[in-house]
Protein backbone atom coordinates (compact mmCIF):
# COMPACT_ATOMS: atom_id res chain seq x y z
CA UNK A 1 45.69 37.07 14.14
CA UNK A 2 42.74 38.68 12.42
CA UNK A 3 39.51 37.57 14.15
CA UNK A 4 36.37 36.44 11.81
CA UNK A 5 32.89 38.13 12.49
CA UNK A 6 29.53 37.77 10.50
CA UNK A 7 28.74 40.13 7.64
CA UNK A 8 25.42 41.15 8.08
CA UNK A 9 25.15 42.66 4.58
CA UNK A 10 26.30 39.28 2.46
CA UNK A 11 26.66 35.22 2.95
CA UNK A 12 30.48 35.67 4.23
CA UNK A 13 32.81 36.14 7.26
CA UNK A 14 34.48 39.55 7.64
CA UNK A 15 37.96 39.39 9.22
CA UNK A 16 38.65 42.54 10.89
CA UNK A 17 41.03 43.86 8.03
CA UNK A 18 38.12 43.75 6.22
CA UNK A 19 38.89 40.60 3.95
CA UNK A 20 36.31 37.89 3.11
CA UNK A 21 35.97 34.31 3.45
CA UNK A 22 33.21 33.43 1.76
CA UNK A 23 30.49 31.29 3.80
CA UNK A 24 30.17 27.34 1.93
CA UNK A 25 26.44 27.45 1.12
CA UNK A 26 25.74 23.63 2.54
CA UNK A 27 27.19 24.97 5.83
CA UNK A 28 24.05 24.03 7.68
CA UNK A 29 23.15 21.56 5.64
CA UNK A 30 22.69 17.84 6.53
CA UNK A 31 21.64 15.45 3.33
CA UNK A 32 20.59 11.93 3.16
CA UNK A 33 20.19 10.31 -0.02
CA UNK A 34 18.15 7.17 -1.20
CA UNK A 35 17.81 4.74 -3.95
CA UNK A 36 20.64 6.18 -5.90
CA UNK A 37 23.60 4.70 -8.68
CA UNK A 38 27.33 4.19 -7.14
CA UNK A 39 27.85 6.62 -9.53
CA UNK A 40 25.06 9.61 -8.91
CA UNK A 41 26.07 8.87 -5.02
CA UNK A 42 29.16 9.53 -5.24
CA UNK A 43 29.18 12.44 -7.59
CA UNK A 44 26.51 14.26 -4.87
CA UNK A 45 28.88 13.22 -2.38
CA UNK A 46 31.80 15.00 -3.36
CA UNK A 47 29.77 18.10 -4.57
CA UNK A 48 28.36 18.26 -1.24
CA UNK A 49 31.13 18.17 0.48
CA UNK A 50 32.77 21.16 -1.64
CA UNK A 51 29.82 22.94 -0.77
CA UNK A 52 30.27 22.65 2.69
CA UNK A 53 27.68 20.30 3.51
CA UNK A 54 27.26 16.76 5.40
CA UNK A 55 25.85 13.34 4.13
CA UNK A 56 24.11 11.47 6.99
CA UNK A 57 23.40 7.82 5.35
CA UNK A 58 20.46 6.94 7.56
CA UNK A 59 17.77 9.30 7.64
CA UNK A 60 17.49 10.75 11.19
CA UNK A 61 15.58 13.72 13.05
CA UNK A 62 18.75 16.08 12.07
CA UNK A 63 18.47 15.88 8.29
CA UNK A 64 17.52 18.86 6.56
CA UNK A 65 17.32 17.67 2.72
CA UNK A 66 16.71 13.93 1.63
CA UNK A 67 17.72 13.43 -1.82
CA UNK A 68 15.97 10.59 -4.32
CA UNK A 69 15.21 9.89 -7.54
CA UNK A 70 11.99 7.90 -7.05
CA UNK A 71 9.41 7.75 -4.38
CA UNK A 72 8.57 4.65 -1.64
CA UNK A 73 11.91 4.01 -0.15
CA UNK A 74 12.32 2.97 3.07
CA UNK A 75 14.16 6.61 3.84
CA UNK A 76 11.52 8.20 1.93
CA UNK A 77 8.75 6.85 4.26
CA UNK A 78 10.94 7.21 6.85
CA UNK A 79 10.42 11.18 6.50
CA UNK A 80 7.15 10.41 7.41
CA UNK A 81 7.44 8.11 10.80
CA UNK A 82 10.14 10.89 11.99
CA UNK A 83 7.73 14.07 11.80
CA UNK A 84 5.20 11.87 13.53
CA UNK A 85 6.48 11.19 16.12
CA UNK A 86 8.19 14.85 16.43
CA UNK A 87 4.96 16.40 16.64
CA UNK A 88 2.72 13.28 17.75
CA UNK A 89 0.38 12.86 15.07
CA UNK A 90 -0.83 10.45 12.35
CA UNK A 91 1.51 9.48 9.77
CA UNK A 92 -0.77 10.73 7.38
CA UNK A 93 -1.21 14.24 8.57
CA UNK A 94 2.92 14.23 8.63
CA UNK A 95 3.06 13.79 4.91
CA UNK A 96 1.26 17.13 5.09
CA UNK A 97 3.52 18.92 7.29
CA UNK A 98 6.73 17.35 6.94
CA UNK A 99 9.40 20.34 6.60
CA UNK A 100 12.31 17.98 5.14
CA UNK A 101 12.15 18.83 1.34
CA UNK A 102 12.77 15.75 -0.89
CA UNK A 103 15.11 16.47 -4.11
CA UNK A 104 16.49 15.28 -7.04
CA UNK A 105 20.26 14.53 -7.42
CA UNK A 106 20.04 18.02 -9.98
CA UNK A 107 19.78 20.75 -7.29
CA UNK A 108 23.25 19.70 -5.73
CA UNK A 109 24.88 19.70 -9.29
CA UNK A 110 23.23 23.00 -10.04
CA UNK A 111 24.21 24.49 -6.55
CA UNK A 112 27.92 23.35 -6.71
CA UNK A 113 28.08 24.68 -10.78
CA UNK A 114 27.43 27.99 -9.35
CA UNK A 115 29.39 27.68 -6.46
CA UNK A 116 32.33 26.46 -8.59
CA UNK A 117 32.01 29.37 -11.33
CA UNK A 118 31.60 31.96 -8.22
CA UNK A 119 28.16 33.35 -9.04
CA UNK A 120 25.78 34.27 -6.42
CA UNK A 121 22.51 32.09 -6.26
CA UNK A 122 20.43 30.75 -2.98
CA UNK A 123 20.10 27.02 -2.33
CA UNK A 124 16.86 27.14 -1.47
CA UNK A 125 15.17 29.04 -4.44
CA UNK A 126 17.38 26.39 -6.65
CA UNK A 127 15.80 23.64 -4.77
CA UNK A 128 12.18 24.95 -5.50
CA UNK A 129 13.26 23.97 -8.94
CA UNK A 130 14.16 20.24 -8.24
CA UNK A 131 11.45 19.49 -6.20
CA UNK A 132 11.12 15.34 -6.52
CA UNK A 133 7.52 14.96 -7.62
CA UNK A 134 4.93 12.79 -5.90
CA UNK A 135 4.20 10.21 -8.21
CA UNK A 136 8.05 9.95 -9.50
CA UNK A 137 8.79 6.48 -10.59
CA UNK A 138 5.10 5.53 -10.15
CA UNK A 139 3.35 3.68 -12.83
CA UNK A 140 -0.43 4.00 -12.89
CA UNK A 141 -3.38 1.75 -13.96
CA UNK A 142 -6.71 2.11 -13.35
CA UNK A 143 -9.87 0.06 -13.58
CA UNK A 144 -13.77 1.03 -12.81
CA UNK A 145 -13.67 4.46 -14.05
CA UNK A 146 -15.41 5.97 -16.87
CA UNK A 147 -13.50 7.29 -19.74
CA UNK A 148 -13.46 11.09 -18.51
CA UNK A 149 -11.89 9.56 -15.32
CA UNK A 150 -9.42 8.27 -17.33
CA UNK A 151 -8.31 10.91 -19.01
CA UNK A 152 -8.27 13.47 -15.85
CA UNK A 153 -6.08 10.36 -13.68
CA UNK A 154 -3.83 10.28 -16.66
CA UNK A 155 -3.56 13.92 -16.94
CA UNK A 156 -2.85 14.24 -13.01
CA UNK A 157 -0.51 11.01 -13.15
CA UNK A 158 1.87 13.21 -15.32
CA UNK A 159 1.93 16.68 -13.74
CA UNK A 160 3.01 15.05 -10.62
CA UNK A 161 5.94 13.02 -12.42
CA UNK A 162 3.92 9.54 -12.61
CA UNK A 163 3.65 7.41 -16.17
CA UNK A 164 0.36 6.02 -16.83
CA UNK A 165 -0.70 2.50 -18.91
CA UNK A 166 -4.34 1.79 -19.98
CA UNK A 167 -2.96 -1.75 -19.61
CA UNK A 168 -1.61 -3.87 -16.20
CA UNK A 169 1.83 -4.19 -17.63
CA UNK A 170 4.91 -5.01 -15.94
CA UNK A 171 6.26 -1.73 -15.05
CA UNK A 172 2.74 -0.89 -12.87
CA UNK A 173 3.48 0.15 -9.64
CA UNK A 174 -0.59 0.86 -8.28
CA UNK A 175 -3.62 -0.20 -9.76
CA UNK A 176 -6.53 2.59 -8.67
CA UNK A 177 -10.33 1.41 -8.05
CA UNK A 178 -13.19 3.41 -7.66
CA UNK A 179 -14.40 2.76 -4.28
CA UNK A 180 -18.35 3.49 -4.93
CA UNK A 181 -18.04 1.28 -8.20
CA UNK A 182 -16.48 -1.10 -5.98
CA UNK A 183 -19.27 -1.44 -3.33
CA UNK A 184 -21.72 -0.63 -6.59
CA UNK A 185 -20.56 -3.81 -8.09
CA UNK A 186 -20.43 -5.53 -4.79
CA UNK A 187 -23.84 -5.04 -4.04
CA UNK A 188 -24.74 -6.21 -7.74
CA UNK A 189 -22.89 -9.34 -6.82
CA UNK A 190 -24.95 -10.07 -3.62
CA UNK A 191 -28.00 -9.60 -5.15
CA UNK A 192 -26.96 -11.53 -8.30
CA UNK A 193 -26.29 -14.70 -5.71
CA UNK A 194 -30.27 -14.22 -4.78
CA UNK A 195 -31.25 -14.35 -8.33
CA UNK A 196 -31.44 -15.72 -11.67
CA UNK A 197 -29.44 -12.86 -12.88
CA UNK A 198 -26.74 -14.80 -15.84
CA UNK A 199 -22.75 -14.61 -14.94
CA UNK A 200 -22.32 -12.37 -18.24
CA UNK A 201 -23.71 -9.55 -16.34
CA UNK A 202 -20.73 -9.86 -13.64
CA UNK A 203 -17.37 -8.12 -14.21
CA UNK A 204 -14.41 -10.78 -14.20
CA UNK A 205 -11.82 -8.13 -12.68
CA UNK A 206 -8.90 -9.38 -14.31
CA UNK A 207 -6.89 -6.67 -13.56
CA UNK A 208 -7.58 -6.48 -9.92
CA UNK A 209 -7.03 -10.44 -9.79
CA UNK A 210 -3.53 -9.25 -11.52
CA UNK A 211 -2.81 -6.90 -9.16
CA UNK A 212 -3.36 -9.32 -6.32
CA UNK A 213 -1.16 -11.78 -8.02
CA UNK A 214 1.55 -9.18 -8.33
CA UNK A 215 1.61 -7.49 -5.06
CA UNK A 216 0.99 -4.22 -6.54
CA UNK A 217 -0.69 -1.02 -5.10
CA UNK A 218 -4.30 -0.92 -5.06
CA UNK A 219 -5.64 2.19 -3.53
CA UNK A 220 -8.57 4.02 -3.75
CA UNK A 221 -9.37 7.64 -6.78
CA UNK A 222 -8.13 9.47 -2.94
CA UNK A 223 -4.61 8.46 -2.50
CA UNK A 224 -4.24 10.33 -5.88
CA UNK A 225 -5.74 13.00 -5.11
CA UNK A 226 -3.49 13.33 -1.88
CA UNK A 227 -0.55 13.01 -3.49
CA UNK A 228 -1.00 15.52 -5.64
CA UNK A 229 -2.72 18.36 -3.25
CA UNK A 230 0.01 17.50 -0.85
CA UNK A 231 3.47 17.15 -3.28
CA UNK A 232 4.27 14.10 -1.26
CA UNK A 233 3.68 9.95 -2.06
CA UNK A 234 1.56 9.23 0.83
CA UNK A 235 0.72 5.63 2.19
CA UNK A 236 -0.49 3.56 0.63
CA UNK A 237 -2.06 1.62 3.15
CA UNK A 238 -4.08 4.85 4.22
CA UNK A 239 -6.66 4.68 1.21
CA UNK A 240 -6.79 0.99 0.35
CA UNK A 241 -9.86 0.16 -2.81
CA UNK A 242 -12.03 -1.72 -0.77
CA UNK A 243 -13.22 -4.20 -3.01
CA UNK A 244 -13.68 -7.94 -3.89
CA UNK A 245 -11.08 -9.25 -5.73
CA UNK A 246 -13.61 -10.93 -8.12
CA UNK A 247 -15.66 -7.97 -8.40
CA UNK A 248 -14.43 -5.26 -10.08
CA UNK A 249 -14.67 -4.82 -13.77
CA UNK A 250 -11.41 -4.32 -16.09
């Protein structure tokens, strides 16, 4: 029988009569998925497995891709907690040096639509091309920034795969406060209860009282800003808006 050996020049096995078998290009590849339709889940499953790859359905230390097609699961933070505790730090500084990339169901499609029409490609390059962005299924409000502010949280809301509403609708996922106009306003509020100064002059903060209401998001101009230098949703909980819900202006 003709014994297999690595060939060092291509991704295949080289039997000794010189005959290939070509190497699956999932091979090493373990893949969790999250948040997904029957449908999408099963299609990825079965292209996965023709690539030569293995689905893992929780998300444990021995996954190398997680697939999604929104941010926040509970396999999503997961990612996080695991690295932590891999290399003992903060959850937070994991979200920066997590190693797992997080994709979208597309990159397995594209991968096994090359594989199946026999044309050469690299899994990883593809993937750099399906990256899931930060902010994917996140719906962004904001209240106590000027109208600059506005514009430049809008604009980075987008790049990162976010939708942002100048109103608190129903499909808001995080409502952002600027801290310093928070403790600005805060401030304004406990000298106001020292003076004669009229209730006209305090903001209602209907949104933020919203917000409250609907168990929403309500982080700090930061979080953002993470989430975007670091192409990861980070916690929440790590940059709350510390404010008074009956302070901060709409």
């Amino acid at each position: 029988m003709s014994r297999l050996r690595p060939n060092v020049n291509s991704n295949t096995m080289l039997y000794d009569d010189n005959s290939f078998l070509q190497r699956k290009p999932f091979e090493d590849y373990i893949i969790c998925c999250t948040g997904l339709s029957v449908a999408t889940k099963q299609a990825l499953y079965s292209q996965v497995e023709e690539l030569g790859g293995r689905i893992q359905p929780d998300f444990t230390n021995n996954v190398t891709h997680l697939i999604a097609d929104k941010v926040g699961s509970e396999k999503y933070k997961a990612r996080e907690l695991i690295e932590a505790r891999q290399i003992n730090i903060t959850n937070n500084q994991a979200a920066l040096r997590c190693k797992v990339p997080i994709l979208t169901p597309l990159w397995a499609e594209q991968c096994y639509e090359y594989f199946k029409n026999n044309e050469n490609f690299e899994p990883n390059t593809i993937s750099k091309l399906h990256t899931l962005l930060p902010l994917t299924g996140c719906c962004i409000c904001v209240t106590g920034l000027s109208g600059e502010e506005r514009e430049a949280v809008e604009k980075l809301t987008v790049e990162n795969g976010g939708e942002y509403s100048p109103a608190l609708t129903m499909p808001c996922t995080h409502l952002i406060v600027k801290i310093s106009f928070c403790l600005m306003v805060t401030l304004f509020v406990f000298v106001k209860e020292r003076t004669s100064l009229t209730h006209a002059n305090v903001p209602e903060g209907r949104k933020y009282q919203a917000a409250v209401k609907r168990n929403l998001h309500i982080v700090s101009l930061d979080w953002l800003y993470e989430c975007a230098n670091r192409k990861v949703c980070v916690s929440e909980h790590l940059y709350p808006a510390l404010a008074n819900p009956d302070s901060v202006s709409t």
